[in-house]
Structure formats: structure tokens, C-alpha cells
Protein backbone atom coordinates (compact mmCIF):
# COMPACT_ATOMS: atom_id res chain seq x y z
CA UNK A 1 -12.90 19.70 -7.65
CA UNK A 2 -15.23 17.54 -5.15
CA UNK A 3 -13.34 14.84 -3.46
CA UNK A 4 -14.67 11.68 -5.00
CA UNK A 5 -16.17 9.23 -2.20
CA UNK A 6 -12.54 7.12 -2.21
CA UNK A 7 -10.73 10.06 -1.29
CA UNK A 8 -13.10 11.90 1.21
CA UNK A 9 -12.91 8.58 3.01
CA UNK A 10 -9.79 8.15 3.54
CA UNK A 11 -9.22 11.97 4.32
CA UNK A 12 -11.88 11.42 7.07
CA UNK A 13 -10.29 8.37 8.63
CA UNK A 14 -6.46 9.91 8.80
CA UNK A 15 -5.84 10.48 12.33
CA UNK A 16 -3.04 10.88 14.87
CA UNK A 17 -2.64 7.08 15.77
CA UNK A 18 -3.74 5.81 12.16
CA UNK A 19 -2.09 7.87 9.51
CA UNK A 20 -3.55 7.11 6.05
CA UNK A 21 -0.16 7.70 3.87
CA UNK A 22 2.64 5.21 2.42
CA UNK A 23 6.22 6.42 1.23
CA UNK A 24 8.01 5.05 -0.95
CA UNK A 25 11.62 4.82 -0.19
CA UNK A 26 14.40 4.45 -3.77
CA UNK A 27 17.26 2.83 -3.41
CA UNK A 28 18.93 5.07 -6.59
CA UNK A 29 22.70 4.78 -7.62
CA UNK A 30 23.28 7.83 -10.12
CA UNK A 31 20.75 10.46 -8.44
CA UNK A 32 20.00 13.98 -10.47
CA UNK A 33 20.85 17.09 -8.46
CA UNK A 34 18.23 18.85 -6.62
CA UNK A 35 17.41 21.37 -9.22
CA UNK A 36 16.42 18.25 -11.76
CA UNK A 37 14.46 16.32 -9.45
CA UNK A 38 12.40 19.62 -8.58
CA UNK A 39 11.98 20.20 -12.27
CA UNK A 40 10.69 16.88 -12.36
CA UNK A 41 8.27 17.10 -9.79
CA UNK A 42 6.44 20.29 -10.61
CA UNK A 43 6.40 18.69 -14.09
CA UNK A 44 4.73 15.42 -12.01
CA UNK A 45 2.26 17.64 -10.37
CA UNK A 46 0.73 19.19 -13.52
CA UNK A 47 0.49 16.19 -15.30
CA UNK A 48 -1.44 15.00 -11.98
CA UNK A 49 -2.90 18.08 -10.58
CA UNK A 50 -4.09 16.29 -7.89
CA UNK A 51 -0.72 16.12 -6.62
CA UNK A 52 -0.58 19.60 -6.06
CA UNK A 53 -3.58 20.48 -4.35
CA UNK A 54 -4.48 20.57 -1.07
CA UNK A 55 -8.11 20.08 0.71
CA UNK A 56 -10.86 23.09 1.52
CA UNK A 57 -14.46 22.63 2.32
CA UNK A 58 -14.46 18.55 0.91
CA UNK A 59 -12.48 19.71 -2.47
CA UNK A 60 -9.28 19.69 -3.94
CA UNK A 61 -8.14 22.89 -4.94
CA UNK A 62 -5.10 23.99 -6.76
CA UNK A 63 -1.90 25.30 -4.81
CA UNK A 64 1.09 25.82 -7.40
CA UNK A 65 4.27 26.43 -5.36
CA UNK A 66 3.73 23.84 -2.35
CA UNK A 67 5.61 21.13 -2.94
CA UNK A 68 8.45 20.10 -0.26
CA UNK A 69 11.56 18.23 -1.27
CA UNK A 70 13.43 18.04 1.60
CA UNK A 71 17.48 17.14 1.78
CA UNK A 72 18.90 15.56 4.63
CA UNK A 73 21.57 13.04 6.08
CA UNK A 74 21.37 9.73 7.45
CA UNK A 75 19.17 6.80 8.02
CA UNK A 76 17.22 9.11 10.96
CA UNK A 77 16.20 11.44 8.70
CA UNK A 78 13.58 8.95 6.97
CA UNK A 79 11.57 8.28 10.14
CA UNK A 80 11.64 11.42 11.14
CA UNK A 81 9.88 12.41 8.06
CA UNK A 82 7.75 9.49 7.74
CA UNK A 83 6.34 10.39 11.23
CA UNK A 84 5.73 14.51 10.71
CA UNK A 85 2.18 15.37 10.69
CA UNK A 86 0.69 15.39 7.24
CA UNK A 87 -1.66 18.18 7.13
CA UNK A 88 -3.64 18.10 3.57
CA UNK A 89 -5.47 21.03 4.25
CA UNK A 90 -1.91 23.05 4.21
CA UNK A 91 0.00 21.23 2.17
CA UNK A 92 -0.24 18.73 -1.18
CA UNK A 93 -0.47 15.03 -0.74
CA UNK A 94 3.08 14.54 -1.81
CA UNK A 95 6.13 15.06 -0.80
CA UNK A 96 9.64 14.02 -0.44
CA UNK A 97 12.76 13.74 1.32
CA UNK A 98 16.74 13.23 -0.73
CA UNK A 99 18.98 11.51 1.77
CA UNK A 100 22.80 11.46 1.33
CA UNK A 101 22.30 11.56 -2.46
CA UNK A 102 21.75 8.13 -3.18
CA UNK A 103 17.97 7.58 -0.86
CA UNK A 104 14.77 9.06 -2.49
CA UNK A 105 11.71 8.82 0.03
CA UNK A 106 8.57 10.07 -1.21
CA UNK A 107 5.13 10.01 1.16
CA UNK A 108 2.11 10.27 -0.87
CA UNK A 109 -1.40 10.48 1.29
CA UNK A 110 -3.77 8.02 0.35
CA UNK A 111 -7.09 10.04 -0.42
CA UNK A 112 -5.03 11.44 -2.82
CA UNK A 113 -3.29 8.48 -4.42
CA UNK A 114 -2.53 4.89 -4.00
CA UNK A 115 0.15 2.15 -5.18
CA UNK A 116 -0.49 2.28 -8.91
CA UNK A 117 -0.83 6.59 -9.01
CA UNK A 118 2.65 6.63 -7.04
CA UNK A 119 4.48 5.03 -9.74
CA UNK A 120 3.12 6.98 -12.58
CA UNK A 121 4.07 10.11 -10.18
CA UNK A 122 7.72 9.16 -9.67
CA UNK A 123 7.74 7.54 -13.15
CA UNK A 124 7.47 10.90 -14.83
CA UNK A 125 9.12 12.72 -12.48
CA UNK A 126 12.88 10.50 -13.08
CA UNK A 127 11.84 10.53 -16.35
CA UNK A 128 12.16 14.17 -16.70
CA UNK A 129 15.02 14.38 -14.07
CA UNK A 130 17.26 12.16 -16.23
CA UNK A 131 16.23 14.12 -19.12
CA UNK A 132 14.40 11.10 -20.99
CA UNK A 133 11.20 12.82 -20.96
CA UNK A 134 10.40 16.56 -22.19
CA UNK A 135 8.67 18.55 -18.80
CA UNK A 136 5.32 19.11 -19.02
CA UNK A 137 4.89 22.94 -18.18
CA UNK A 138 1.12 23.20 -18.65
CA UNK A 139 -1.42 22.01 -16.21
CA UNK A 140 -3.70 19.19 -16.89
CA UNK A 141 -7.66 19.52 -16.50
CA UNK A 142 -8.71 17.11 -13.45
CA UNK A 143 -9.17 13.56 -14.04
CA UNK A 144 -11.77 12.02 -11.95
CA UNK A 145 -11.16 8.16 -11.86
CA UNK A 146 -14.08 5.53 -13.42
CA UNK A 147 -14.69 2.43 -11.12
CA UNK A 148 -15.59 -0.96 -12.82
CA UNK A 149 -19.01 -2.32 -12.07
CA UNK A 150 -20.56 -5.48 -11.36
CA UNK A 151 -24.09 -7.04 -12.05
CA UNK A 152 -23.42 -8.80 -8.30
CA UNK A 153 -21.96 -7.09 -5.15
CA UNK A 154 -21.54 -9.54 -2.08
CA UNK A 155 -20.08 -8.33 1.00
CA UNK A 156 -18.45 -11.22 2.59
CA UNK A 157 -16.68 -13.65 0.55
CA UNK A 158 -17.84 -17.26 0.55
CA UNK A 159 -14.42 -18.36 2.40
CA UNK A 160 -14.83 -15.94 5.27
CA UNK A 161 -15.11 -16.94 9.04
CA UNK A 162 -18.16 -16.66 10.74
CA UNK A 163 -17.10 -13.15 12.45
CA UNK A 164 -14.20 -11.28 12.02
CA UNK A 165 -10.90 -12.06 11.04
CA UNK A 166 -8.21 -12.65 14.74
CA UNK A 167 -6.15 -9.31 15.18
CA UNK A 168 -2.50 -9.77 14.98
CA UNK A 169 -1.31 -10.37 18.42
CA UNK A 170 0.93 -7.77 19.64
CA UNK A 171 3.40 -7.18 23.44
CA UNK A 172 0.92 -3.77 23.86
CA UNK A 173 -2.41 -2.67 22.54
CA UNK A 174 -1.91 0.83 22.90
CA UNK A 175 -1.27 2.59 19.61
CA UNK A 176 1.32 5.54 19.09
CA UNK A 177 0.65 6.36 15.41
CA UNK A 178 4.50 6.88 15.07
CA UNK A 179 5.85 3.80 12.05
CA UNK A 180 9.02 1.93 11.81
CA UNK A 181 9.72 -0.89 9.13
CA UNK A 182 11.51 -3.80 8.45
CA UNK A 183 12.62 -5.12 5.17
CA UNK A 184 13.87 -8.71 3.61
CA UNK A 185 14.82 -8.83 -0.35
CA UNK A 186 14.91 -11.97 -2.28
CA UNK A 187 15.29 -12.91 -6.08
CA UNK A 188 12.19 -12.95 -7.05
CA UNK A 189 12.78 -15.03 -10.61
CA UNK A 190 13.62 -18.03 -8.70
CA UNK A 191 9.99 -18.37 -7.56
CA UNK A 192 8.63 -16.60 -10.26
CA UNK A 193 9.85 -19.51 -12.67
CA UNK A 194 8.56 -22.20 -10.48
CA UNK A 195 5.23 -20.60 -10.00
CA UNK A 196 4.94 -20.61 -13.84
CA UNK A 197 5.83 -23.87 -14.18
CA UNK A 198 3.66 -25.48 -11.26
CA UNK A 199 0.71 -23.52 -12.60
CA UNK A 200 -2.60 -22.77 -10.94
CA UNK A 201 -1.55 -19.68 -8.70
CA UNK A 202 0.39 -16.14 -9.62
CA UNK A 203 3.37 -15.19 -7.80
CA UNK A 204 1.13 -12.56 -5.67
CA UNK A 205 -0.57 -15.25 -4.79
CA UNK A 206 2.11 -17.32 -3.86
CA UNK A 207 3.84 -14.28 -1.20
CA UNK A 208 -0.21 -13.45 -0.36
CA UNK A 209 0.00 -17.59 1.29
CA UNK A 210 3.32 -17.13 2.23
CA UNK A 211 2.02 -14.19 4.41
CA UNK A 212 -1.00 -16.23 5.38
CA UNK A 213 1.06 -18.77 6.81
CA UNK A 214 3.59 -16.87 8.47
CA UNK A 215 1.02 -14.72 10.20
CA UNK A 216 -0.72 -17.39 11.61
CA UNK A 217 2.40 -19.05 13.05
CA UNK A 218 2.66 -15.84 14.89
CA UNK A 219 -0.51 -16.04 16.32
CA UNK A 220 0.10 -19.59 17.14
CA UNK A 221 3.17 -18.87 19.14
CA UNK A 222 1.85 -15.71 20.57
CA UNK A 223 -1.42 -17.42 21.68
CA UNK A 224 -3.61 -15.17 19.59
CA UNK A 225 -6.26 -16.48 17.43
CA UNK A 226 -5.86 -18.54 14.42
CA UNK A 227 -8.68 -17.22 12.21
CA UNK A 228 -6.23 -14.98 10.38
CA UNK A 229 -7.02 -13.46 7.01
CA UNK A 230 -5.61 -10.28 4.59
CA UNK A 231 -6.91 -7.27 3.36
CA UNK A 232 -5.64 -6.84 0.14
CA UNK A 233 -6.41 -3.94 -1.92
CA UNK A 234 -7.58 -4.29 -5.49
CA UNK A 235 -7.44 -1.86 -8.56
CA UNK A 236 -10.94 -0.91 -9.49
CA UNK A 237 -10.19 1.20 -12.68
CA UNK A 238 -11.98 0.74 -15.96
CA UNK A 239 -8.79 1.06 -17.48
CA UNK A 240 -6.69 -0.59 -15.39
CA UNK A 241 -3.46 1.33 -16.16
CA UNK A 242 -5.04 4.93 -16.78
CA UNK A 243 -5.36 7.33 -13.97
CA UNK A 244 -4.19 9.20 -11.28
CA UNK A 245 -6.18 8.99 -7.94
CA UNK A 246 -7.31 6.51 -5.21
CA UNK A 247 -8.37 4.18 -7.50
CA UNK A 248 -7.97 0.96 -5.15
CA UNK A 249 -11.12 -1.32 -3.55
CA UNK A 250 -9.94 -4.37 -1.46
CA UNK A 251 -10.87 -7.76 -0.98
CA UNK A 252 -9.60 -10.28 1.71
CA UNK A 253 -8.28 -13.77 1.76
CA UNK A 254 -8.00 -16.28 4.54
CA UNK A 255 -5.87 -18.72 5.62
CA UNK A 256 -8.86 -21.19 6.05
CA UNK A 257 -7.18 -24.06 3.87
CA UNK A 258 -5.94 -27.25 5.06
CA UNK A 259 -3.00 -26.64 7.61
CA UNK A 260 -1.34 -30.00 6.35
CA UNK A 261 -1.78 -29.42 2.69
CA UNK A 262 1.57 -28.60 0.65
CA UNK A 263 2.22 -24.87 -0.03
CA UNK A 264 1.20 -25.36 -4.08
CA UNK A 265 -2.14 -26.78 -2.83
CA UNK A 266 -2.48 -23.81 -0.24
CA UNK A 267 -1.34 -21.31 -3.11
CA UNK A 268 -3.98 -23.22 -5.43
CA UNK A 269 -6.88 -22.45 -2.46
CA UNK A 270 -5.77 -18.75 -2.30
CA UNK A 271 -6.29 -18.11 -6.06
CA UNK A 272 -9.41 -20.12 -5.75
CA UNK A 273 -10.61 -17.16 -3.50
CA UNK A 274 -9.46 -14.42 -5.10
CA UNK A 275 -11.29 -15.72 -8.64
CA UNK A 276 -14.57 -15.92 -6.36
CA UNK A 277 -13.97 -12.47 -5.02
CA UNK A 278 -13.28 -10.82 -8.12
CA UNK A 279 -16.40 -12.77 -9.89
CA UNK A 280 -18.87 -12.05 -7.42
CA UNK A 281 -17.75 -8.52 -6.60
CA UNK A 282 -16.80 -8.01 -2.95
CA UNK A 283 -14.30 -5.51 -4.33
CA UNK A 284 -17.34 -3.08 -5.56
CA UNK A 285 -16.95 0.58 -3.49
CA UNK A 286 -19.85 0.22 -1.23
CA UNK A 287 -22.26 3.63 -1.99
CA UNK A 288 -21.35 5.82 1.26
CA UNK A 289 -23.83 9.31 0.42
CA UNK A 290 -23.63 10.43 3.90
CA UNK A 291 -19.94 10.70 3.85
CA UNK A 292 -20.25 12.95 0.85
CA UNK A 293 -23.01 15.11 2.58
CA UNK A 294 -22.23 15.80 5.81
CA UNK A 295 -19.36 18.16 7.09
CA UNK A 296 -16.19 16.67 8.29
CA UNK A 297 -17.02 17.05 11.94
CA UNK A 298 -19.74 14.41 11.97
CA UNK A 299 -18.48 12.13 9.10
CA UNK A 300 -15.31 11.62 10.38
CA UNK A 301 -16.21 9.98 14.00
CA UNK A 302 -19.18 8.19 12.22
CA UNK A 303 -17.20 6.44 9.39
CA UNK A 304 -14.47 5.52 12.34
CA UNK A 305 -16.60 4.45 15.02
CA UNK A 306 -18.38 2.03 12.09
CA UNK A 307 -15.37 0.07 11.51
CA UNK A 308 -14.74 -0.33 15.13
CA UNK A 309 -17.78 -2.25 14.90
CA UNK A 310 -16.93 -5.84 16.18
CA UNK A 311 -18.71 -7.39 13.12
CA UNK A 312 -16.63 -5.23 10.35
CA UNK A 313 -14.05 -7.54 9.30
CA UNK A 314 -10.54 -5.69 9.05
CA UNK A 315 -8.80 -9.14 8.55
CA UNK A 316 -5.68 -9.34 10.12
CA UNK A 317 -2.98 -7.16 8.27
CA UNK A 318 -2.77 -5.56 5.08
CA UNK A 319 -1.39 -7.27 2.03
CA UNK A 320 -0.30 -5.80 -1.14
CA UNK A 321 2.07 -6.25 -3.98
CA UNK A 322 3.31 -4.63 -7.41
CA UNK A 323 6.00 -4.49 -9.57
CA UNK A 324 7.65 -1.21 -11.50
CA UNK A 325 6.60 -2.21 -14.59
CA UNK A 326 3.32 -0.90 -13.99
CA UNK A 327 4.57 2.54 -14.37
CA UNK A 328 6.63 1.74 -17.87
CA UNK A 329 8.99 4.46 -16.59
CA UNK A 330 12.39 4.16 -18.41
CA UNK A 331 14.35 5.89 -15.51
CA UNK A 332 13.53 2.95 -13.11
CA UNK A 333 16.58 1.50 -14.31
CA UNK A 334 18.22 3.61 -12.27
CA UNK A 335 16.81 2.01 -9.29
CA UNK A 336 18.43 -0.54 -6.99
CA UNK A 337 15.84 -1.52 -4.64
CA UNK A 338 12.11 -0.10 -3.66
CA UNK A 339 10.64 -0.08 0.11
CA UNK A 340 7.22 0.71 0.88
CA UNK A 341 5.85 1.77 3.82
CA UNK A 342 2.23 0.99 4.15
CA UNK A 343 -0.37 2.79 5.94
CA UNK A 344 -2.19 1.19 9.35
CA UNK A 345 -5.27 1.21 9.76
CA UNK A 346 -6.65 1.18 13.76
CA UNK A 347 -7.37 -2.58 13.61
CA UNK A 348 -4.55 -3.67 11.45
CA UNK A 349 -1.38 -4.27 13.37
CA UNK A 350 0.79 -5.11 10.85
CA UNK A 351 1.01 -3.90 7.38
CA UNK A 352 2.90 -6.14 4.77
CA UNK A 353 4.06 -4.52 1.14
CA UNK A 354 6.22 -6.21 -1.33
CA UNK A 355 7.83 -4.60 -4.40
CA UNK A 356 9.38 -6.55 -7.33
CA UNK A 357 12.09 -4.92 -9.70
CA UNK A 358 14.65 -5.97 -11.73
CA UNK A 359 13.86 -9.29 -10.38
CA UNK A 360 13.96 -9.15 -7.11
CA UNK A 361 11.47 -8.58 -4.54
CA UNK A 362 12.01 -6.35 -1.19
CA UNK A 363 9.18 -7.49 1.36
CA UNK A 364 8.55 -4.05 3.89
CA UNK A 365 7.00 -4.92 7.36
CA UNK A 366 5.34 -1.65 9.14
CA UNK A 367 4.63 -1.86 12.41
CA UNK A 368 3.78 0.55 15.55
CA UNK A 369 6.77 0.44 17.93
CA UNK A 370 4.78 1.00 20.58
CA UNK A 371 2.99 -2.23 19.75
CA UNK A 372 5.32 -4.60 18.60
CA UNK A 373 9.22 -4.71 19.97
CA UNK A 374 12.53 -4.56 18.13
CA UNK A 375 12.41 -8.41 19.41
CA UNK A 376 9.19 -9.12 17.83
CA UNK A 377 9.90 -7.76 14.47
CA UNK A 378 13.36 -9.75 14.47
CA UNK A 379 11.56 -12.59 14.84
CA UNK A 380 8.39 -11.86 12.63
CA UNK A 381 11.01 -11.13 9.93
CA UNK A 382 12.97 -14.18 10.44
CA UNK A 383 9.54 -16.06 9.72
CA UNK A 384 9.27 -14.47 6.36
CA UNK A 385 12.87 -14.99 5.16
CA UNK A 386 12.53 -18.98 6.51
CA UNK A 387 9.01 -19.12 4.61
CA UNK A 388 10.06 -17.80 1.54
CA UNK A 389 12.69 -20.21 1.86
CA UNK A 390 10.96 -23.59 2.53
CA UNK A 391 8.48 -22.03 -0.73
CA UNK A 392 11.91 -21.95 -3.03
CA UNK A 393 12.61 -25.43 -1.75
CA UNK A 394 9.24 -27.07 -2.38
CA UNK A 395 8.64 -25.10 -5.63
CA UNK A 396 11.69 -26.64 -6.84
């Protein structure tokens, strides 16, 4: 099958220094054995056949008995395997790594799949393992994802600066490509309720200003510039919870509301941009033919080289957030906690993913550690967990 324009895209821009995969990493306290959690993924990967192929001349085609699922011991063993080269012309755009029985990390590549696809993947794969869903042993035909349209298609929003978005500031500007992570959990009901209650704003729009405003406290202290915004990626299916596939636009929101004004007011001003953004369709998937028609060797430096482009605004990190009961997977009961680690982009420093089960949200920080110290991330994390702390107290 043709890679669809999504996919090709983000095939061409996976490099060395900017790797275009996430992993999820499962917390799980009553893990199936090997043998069930294999079952379970070959059954994943032909109910998602995507998942099992690898790339040749701009397609996907169809490799059967690739899949890796990797067992190892400690913590080490997770960014060691996040950092391994991911080669999708050799091998499928998933696979996974069992630590010490009780740690499930599973990388998926993102021209193959993004936050909403890995769920349903792992989903049905626990499902199977803990024997509440029958294996599929058949291969499904390919399912090429349908975008939503719009009659209007702007490509700045209304609320953006004149010029791009400030980078996050960083100790060194010299990239390594390797990823490390840092992650705070919170309950998430006791902001959930309040957000509810306040009205106005969404809890993802609540931790989207909470990032906002820790981000550009960073650049404040760090002397970088204030004109800080987020790309935050979008689902652009027609059916919003059918499909397997890269089925994510973005759209980005700035922290260009009154510094003075209470968080529920700021919160209020995000969710005012977001409604604009989704109305007037800066999410649409710009039309990119030349990526689809010329060989690998020219698209790739020309898509790359484009959004090096001073004016291309990469806002200042990446923002997203889910919950599990997206996937309406049974065997995510089973599951204590979910980390993500997000993908960086070449002019995003700082990627920011949050995950909310069982009511309570884990908040994942990736960085470079070439570009940001141990130090650094202490203290970038101990801005989140005091933010989301002064947001519980004025919420309440």
C-alpha cells in the first residue's frame, strides 16, 4: 500500500538527531507471560496490518514474522531501547521491550501511528493477553484513514505572534538525538471536578495553560524570549474513534493572554483559541504532492530544510494529552500508571505528554540531554508540580 501523505512525511523527516517515534511505557501489576503477550501482539498486528509492515519504494508492505518483544532488567534497559536506531525499512513500526515483569515499553514510529492508533494497538493486544478477547488469526485488508474537511483553511491562527513562536531556551544548542524523560503524577479528579464546575475551559485545556505558563517562566528566568506558544496535535479523523494510522493534524496555542489575569481567565483565553482554530481550520493537512512524487533522496532534505525556515512557526514545545478511555480496552485495568515519551522535532526542545487513567494524570517531560541538564529538568519539573499546584488551589 502507498504511504498516505501523513505518513511519508513523517518517514522523510525521521533522522539521527530528530527521531519521529514515542513509546509508551505501562506501569502493569499482574503482567501475562511472554508467550501471551506475543500472542497478543501478532493478533494486534493483523487487526492493524500496518503494524506489521515495514517501508519499500514509498509503501508499506507486509512482513509477517518481524515483530521484536524484547525482555530485559532494570530501569537502563528502557533508554537503551528508546535510543536504538529505528530502521522502518527493516523492521515494523512497533515494537516492545518487558522489563522485570511488571514494565511494558512499547515504541511505535509515527508515520505509522500516533497517540489514538497506540491505544487501540495495546488495547487489543492485553485484551487478548488476559484472555478477555478471542485472537484475531486472520489478516485485515488495509485501512487507509479519511481526514475531515473544511470549507476554510487558514494557516496562522488569529492569536499568533507576528513571527515565530521563541524556542525553548536550553544550557547547549547542539542536538544529540539520544531522549531521556522526566515524569510528575497527580490526581487528576481533583481538577477535573473544579474545571467542571468553573466552566468555560476542558481539563486539556486547563494542563495546555498550565504548560503555557510554566514554559514561559522558563524563558523568563533563562533570558529567552517570551513569545512562547504549543504545538498541539489534533485528531483529524472523520470518525473520530475509527482507525489505525497517523491520523493526527496540529494546531498551536499561545500564551499571548494577560500575564496578570487569574488562571480560569487564562484557561478561558486558551479554549477561546482552540474554538477559533478548530472553526476556521488551521488543523486542515496542507496538500504536499511533491512529497508524494519525488524519491526519498530529494524529498527528505526539501521537506526539512522548509521547516528550518525562520518564518515556519514550530511554537515552542509540543503539547498533547489523552486518556485510556479512548481505547475502551477492558485490560487497562490492569494498569497502574502510563508514561509517554514524545517525539522531538529539530526546533522543539522540549516535548510535554500527559496521560490520564484511573484518575490520575502522569505528566512525561522529553528532553535531549545534551541540551538540557539533569539540573535543568529538576527544576523545569519542579515548575510543573508547583503550577499544577497553585491551579488546585485557585480552582478550589
Amino acid at each position: 500500500m502507498r504511504m498516505p501523505l501523513l505518513d511519508r512525511a513523517f518517514y522523510l523527516l525521521d533522522s539521527a538527531r530528530s527521531p519521529q517515534d514515542f513509546t509508551l511505557i505501562l506501569n502493569v501489576h499482574d503482567l501475562p507471560d511472554v508467550e501471551r503477550l506475543y500472542a497478543g501482539a501478532k493478533s494486534a498486528m493483523n487487526r492493524f496490518p500496518i503494524s506489521a509492515c515495514s517501508v519499500a519504494r514509498g509503501a508499506w508492505v507486509w512482513r509477517e514474522s518481524t515483530f521484536k518483544l524484547t525482555v530485559a532488567e532494570g530501569e537502563a534497559a528502557i533508554a537503551r531501547f528508546i535510543d536504538e536506531p529505528f530502521d522502518l525499512q527493516r523492521e515494523p513500526p512497533v515494537k516492545q521491550l518487558l522489563v522485570s515483569s511488571t514494565r511494558l515499553a512499547t515504541r511505535f514510529h509515527h508515520a505509522a501511528a500516533d497517540g489514538l492508533s497506540a491505544a487501540l494497538w495495546l488495547g487489543h493486544q492485553l485484551n487478548v493477553a488476559y484472555e478477555l478477547e478471542t485472537a484475531q488469526l486472520e489478516r485485515d485488508e488495509f485501512d487507509v484513514l479519511s481526514f475531515r474537511q473544511s470549507e476554510t483553511s487558514v494557516h496562522r491562527s488569529q492569536f499568533a505572534y507576528d513571527g515565530a513562536s521563541d524556542p525553548l531556551r536550553t544550557s547547549h544548542s547542539q542536538r544529540s538525538g539520544s531522549r531521556s524523560w522526566s515524569t510528575i503524577c497527580f490526581n487528576a479528579r481533583e481538577l477535573q471536578k473544579p474545571c467542571r464546575r468553573v466552566g468555560g475551559f476542558t481539563y486539556h485545556d486547563l494542563l495546555a495553560t498550565c504548560a503555557l505558563e510554566v514554559i514561559r517562566k522558563w524563558n523568563d528566568d533563562c533570558r529567552g524570549g517570551a513569545r512562547v506558544g504549543l504545538w498541539v496535535p489534533i485528531n483529524v479523523r472523520r470518525e473520530a474513534r475509527v482507525g489505525f494510522g497517523n491520523g493526527t493534524s496540529r494546531i498551536r496555542v499561545y500564551a499571548n493572554y494577560d500575564r496578570a489575569a487569574p488562571l480560569v481567565e487564562k484557561c478561558r483565553a486558551v479554549r477561546q483559541q482552540v474554538t477559533w482554530t478548530t472553526k476556521h481550520g488551521e488543523w486542515v493537512v496542507p496538500e504536499l504532492p511533491w512529497v508524494t512524487r519525488l524519491p526519498d533522496s530529494f524529498a527528505g532534505p526539501l521537506l526539512r530544510n522548509y521547516l528550518k525556515l525562520p518564518k515556519i512557526d514550530m511554537a515552542t514545545a509540543v503539547f498533547t494529552h489523552a486518556s485510556t478511555s479512548l481505547a475502551n480496552a477492558e485490560a487497562f485495568k490492569h494498569v497502574d500508571r502510563i508514561e509517554c515519551v514524545g517525539l522531538l522535532h529539530t526546533r522543539q526542545n522540549l516535548a510535554i505528554n500527559a496521560a490520564t487513567h484511573s484518575g490520575h494524570t502522569s505528566l512525561t517531560l522529553t528532553y535531549d540531554p545534551a541540551q538540557l541538564t539533569a539540573a535543568d529538568i529538576k527544576q523545569l519539573t519542579q515548575l510543573f508540580s508547583d503550577q499544577i499546584d497553585r491551579a488546585r488551589r485557585e480552582l478550589s
